[in-house]
PDB file of N, CA and C in Angstrom:
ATOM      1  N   UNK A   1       0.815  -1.210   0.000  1.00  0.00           N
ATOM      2  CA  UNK A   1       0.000   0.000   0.000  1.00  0.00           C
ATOM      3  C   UNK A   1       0.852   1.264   0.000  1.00  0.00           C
ATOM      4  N   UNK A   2       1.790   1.548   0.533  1.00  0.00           N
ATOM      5  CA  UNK A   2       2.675   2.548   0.585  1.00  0.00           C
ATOM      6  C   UNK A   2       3.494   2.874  -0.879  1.00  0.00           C
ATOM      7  N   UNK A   3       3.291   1.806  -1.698  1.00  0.00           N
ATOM      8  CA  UNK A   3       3.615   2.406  -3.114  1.00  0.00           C
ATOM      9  C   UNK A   3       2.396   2.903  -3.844  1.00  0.00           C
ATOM     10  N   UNK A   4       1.306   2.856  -3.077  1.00  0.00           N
ATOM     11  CA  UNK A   4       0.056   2.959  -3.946  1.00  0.00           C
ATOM     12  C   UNK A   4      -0.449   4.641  -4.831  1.00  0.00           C
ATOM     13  N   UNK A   5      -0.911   4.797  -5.763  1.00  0.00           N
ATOM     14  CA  UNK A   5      -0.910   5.748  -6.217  1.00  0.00           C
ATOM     15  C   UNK A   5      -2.313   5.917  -6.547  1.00  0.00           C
ATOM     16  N   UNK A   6      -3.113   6.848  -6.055  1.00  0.00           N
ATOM     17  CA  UNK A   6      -2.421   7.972  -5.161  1.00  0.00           C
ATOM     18  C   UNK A   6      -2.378   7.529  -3.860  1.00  0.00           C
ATOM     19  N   UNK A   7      -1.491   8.713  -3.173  1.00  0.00           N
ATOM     20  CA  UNK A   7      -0.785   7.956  -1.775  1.00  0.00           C
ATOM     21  C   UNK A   7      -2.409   8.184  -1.102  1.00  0.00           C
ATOM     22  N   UNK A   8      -2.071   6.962   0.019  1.00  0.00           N
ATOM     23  CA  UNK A   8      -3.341   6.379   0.284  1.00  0.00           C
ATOM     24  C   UNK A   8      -3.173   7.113   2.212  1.00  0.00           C
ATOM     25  N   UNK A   9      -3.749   7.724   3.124  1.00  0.00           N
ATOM     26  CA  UNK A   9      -3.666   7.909   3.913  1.00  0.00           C
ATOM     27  C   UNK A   9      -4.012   7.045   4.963  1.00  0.00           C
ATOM     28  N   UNK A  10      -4.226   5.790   5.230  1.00  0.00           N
ATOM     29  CA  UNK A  10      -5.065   5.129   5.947  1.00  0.00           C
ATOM     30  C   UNK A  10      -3.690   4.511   6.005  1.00  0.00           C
ATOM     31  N   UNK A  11      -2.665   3.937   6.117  1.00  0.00           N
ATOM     32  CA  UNK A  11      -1.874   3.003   6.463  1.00  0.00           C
ATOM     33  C   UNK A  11      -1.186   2.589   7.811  1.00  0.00           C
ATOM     34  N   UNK A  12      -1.448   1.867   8.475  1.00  0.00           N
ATOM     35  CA  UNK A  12      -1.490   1.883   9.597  1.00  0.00           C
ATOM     36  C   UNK A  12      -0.097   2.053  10.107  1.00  0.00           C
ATOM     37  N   UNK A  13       0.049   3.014  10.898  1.00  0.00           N
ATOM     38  CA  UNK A  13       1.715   3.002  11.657  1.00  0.00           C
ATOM     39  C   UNK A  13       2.653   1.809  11.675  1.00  0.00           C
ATOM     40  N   UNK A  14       1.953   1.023  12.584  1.00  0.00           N
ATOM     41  CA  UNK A  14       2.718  -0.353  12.937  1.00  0.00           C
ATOM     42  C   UNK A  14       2.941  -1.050  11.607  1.00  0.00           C
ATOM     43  N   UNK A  15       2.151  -1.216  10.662  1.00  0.00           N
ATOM     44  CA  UNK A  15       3.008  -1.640   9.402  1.00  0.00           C
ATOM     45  C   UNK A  15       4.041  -0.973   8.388  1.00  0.00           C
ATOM     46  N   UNK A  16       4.002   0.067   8.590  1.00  0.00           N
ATOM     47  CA  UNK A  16       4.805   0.523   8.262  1.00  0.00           C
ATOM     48  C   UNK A  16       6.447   0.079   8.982  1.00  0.00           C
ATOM     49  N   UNK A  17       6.058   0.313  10.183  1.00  0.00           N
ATOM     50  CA  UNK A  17       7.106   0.117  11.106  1.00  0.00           C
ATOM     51  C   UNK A  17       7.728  -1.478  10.992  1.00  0.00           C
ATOM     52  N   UNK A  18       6.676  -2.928  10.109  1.00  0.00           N
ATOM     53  CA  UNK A  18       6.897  -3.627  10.118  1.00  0.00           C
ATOM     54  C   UNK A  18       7.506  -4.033   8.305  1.00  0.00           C
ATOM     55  N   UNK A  19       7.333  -2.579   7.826  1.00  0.00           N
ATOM     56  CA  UNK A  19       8.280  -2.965   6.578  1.00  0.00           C
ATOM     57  C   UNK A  19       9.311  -2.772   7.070  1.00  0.00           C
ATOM     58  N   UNK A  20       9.999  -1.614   7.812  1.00  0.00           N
ATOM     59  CA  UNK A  20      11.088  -1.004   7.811  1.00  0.00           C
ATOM     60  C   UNK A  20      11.925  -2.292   8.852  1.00  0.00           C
ATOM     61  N   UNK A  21      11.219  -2.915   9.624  1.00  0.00           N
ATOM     62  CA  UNK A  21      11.687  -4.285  10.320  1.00  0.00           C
ATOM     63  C   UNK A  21      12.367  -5.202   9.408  1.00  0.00           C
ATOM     64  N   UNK A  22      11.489  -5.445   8.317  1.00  0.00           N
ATOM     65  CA  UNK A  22      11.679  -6.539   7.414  1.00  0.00           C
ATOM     66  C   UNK A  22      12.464  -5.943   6.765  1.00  0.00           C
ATOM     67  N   UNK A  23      12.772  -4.927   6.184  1.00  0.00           N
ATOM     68  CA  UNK A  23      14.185  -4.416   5.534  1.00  0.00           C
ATOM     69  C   UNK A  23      15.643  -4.105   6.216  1.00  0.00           C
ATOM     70  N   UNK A  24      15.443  -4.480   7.104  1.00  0.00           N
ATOM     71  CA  UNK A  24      16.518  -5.089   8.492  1.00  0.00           C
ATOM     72  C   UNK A  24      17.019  -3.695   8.589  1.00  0.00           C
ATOM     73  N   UNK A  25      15.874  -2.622   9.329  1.00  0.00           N
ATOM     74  CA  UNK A  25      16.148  -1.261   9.769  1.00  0.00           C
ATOM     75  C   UNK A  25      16.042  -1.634  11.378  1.00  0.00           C
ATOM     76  N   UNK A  26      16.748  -0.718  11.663  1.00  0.00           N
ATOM     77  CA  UNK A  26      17.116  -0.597  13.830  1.00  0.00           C
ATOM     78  C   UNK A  26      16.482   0.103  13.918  1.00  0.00           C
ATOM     79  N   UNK A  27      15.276   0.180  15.077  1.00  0.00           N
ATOM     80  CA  UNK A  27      14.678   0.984  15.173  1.00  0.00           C
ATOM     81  C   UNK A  27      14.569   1.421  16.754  1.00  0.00           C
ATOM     82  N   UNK A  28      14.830   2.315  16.656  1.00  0.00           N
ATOM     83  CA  UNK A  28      14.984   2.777  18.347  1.00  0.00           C
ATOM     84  C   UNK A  28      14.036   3.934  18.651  1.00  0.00           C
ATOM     85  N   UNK A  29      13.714   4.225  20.296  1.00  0.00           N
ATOM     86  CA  UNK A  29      12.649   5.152  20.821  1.00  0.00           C
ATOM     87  C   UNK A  29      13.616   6.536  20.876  1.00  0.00           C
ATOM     88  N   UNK A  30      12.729   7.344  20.675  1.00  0.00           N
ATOM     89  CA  UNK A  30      13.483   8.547  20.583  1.00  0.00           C
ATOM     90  C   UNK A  30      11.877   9.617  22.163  1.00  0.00           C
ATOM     91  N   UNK A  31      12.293  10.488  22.206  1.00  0.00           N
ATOM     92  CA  UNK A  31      11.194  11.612  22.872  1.00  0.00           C
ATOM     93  C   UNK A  31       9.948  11.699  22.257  1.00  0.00           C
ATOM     94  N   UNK A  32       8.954  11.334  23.229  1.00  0.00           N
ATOM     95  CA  UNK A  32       7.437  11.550  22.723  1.00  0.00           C
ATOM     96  C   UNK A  32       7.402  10.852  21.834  1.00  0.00           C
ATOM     97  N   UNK A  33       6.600  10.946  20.663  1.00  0.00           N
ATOM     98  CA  UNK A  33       6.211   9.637  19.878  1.00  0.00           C
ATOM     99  C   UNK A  33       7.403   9.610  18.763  1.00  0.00           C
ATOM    100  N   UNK A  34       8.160  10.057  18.810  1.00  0.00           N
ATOM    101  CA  UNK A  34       9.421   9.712  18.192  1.00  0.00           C
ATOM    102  C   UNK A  34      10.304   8.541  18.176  1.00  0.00           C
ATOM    103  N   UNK A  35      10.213   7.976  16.515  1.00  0.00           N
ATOM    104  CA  UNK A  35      11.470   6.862  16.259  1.00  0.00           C
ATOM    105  C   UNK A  35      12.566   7.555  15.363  1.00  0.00           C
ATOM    106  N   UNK A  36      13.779   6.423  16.090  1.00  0.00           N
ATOM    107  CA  UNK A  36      14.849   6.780  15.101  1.00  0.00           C
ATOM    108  C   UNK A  36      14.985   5.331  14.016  1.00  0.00           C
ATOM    109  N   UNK A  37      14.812   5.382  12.636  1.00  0.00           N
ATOM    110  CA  UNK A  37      14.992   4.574  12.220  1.00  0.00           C
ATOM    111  C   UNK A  37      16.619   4.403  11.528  1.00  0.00           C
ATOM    112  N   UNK A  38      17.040   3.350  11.389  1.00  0.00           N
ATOM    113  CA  UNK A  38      18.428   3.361  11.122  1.00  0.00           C
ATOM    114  C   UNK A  38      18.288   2.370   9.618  1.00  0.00           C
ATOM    115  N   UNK A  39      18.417   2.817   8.708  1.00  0.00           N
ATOM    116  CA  UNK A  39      18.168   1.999   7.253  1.00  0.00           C
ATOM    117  C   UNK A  39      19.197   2.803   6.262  1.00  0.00           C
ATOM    118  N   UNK A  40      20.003   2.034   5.490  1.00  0.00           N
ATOM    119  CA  UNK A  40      20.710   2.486   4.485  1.00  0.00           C
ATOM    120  C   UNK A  40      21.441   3.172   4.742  1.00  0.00           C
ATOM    121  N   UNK A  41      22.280   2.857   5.824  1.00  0.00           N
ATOM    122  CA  UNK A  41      22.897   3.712   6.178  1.00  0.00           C
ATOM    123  C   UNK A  41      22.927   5.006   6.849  1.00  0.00           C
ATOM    124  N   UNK A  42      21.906   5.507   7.033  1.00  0.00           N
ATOM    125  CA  UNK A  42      21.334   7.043   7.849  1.00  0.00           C
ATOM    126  C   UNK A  42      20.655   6.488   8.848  1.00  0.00           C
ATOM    127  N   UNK A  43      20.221   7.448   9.700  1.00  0.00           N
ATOM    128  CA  UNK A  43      19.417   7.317  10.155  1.00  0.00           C
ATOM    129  C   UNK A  43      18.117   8.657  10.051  1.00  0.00           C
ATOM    130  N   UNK A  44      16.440   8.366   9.872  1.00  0.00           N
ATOM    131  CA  UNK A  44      15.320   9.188   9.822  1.00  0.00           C
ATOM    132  C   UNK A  44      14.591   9.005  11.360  1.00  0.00           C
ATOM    133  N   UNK A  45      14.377  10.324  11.767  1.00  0.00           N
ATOM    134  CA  UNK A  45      13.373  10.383  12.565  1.00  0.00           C
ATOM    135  C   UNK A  45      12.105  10.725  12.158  1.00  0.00           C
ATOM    136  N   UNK A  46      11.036   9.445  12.819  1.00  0.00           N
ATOM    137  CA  UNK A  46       9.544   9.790  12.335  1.00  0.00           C
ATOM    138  C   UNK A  46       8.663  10.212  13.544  1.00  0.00           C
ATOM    139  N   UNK A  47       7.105  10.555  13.460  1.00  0.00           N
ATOM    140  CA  UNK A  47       6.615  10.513  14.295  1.00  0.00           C
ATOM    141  C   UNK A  47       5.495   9.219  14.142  1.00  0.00           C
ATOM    142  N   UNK A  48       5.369   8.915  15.176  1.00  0.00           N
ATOM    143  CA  UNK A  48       4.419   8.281  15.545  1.00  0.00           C
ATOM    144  C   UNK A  48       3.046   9.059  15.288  1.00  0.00           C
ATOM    145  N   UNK A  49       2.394   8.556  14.480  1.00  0.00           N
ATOM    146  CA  UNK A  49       0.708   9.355  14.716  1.00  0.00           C
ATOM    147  C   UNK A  49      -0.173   8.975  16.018  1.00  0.00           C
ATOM    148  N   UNK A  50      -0.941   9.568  16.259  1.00  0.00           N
ATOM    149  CA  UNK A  50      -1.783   9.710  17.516  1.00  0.00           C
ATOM    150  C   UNK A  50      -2.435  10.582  17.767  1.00  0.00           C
ATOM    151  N   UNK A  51      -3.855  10.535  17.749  1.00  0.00           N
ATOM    152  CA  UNK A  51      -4.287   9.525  19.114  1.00  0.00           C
ATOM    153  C   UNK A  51      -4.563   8.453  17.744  1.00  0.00           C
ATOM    154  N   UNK A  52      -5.084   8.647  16.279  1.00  0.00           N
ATOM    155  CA  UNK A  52      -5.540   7.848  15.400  1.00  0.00           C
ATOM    156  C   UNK A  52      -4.110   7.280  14.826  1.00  0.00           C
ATOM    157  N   UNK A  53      -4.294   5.506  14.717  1.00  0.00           N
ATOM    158  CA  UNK A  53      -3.053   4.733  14.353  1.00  0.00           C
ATOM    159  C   UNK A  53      -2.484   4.728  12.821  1.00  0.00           C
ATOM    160  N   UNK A  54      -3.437   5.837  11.746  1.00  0.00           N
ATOM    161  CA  UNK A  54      -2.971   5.866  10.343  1.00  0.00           C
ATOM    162  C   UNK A  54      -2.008   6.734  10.501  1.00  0.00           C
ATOM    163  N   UNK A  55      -1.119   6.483   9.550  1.00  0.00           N
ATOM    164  CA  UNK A  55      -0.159   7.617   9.008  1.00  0.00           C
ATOM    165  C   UNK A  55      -0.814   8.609   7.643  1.00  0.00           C
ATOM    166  N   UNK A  56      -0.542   9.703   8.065  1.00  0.00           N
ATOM    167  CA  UNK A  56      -1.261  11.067   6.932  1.00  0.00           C
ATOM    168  C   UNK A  56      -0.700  10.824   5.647  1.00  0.00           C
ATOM    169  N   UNK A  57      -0.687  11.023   4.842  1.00  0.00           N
ATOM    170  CA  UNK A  57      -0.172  10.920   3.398  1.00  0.00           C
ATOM    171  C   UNK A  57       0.917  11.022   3.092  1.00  0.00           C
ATOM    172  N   UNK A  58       1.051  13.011   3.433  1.00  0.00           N
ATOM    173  CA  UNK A  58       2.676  13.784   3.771  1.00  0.00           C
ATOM    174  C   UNK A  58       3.710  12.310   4.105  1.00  0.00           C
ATOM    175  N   UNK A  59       2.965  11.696   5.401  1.00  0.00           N
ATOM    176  CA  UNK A  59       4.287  11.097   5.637  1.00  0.00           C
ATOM    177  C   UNK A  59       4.803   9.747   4.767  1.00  0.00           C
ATOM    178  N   UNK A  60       3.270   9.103   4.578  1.00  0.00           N
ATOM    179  CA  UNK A  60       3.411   8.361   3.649  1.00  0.00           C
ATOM    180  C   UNK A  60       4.399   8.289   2.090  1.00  0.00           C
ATOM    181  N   UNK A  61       4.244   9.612   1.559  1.00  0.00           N
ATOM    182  CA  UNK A  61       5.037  10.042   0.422  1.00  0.00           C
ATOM    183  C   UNK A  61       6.319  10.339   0.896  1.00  0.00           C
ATOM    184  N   UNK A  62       6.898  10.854   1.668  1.00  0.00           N
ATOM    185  CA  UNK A  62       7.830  10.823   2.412  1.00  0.00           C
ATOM    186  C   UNK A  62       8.425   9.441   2.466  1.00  0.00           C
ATOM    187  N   UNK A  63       7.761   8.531   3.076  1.00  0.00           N
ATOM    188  CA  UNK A  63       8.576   7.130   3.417  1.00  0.00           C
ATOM    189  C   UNK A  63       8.741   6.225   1.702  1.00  0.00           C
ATOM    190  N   UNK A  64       7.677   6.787   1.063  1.00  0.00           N
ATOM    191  CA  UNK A  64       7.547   6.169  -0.437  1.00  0.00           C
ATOM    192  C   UNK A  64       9.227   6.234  -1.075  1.00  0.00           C
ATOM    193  N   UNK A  65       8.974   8.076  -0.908  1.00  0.00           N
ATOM    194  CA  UNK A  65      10.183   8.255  -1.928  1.00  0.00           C
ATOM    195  C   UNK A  65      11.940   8.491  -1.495  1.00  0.00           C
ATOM    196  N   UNK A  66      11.665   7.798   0.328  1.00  0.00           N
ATOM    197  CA  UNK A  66      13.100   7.266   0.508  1.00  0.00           C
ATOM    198  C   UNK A  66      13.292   6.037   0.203  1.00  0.00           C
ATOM    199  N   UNK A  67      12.208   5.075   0.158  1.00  0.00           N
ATOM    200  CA  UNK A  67      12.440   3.970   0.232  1.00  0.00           C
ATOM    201  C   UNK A  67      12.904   3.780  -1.724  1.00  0.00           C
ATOM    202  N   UNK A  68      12.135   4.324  -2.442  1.00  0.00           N
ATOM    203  CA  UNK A  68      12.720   4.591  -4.101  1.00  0.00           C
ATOM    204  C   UNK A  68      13.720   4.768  -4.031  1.00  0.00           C
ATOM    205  N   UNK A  69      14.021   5.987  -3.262  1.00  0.00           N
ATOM    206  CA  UNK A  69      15.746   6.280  -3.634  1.00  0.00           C
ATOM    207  C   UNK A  69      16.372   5.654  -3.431  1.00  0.00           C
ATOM    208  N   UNK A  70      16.423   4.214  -2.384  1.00  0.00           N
ATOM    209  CA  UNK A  70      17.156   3.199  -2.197  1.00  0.00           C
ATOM    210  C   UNK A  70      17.053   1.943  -3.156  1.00  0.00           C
ATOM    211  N   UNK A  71      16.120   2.368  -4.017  1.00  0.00           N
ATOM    212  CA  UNK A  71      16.038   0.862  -4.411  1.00  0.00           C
ATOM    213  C   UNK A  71      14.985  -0.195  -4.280  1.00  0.00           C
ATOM    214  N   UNK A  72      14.002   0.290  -3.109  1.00  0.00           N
ATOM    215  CA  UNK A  72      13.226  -0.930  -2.873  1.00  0.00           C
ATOM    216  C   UNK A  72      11.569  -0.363  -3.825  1.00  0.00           C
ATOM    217  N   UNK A  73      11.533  -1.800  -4.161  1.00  0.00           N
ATOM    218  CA  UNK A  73      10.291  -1.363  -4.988  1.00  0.00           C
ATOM    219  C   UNK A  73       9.279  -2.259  -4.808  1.00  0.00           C
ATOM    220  N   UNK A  74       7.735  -1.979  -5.108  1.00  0.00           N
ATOM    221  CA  UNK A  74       6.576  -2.875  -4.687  1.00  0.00           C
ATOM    222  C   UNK A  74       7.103  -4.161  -5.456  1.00  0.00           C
TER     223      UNK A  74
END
């Protein structure tokens, strides 16, 4: 879903969080709903959404078109 076009806002946090698992990213707690993800070498800080468990679009397209720039594709 996160390659989906158009970007789809409903995607639930935790899966997201469970691609970036499966692409053997470190993911550590950062302040307030803050992660640090560690993938490809960098590391991105995201937020956690809340109080509702989707991620907004913005961020969605965001995670789309790092994950392109690396290479990974649907």
């Amino acid at each position: 879903m996160i390659f989906a076009r158009p970007v789809k806002g409903s995607i639930r946090w935790a899966d997201i969080e469970a691609l970036f698992a499966a692409l053997g990213a470190e993911i550590s707690e950062r302040e307030g709903s803050r992660i640090g993800v560690f993938l490809f070498g960098e590391v991105r800080v995201f937020h956690r959404p809340h109080p509702s468990p989707d991620t907004d679009k913005a961020a969605v397209a965001s995670i789309r078109k790092w994950l392109e720039e690396h290479g990974v594709r649907p």
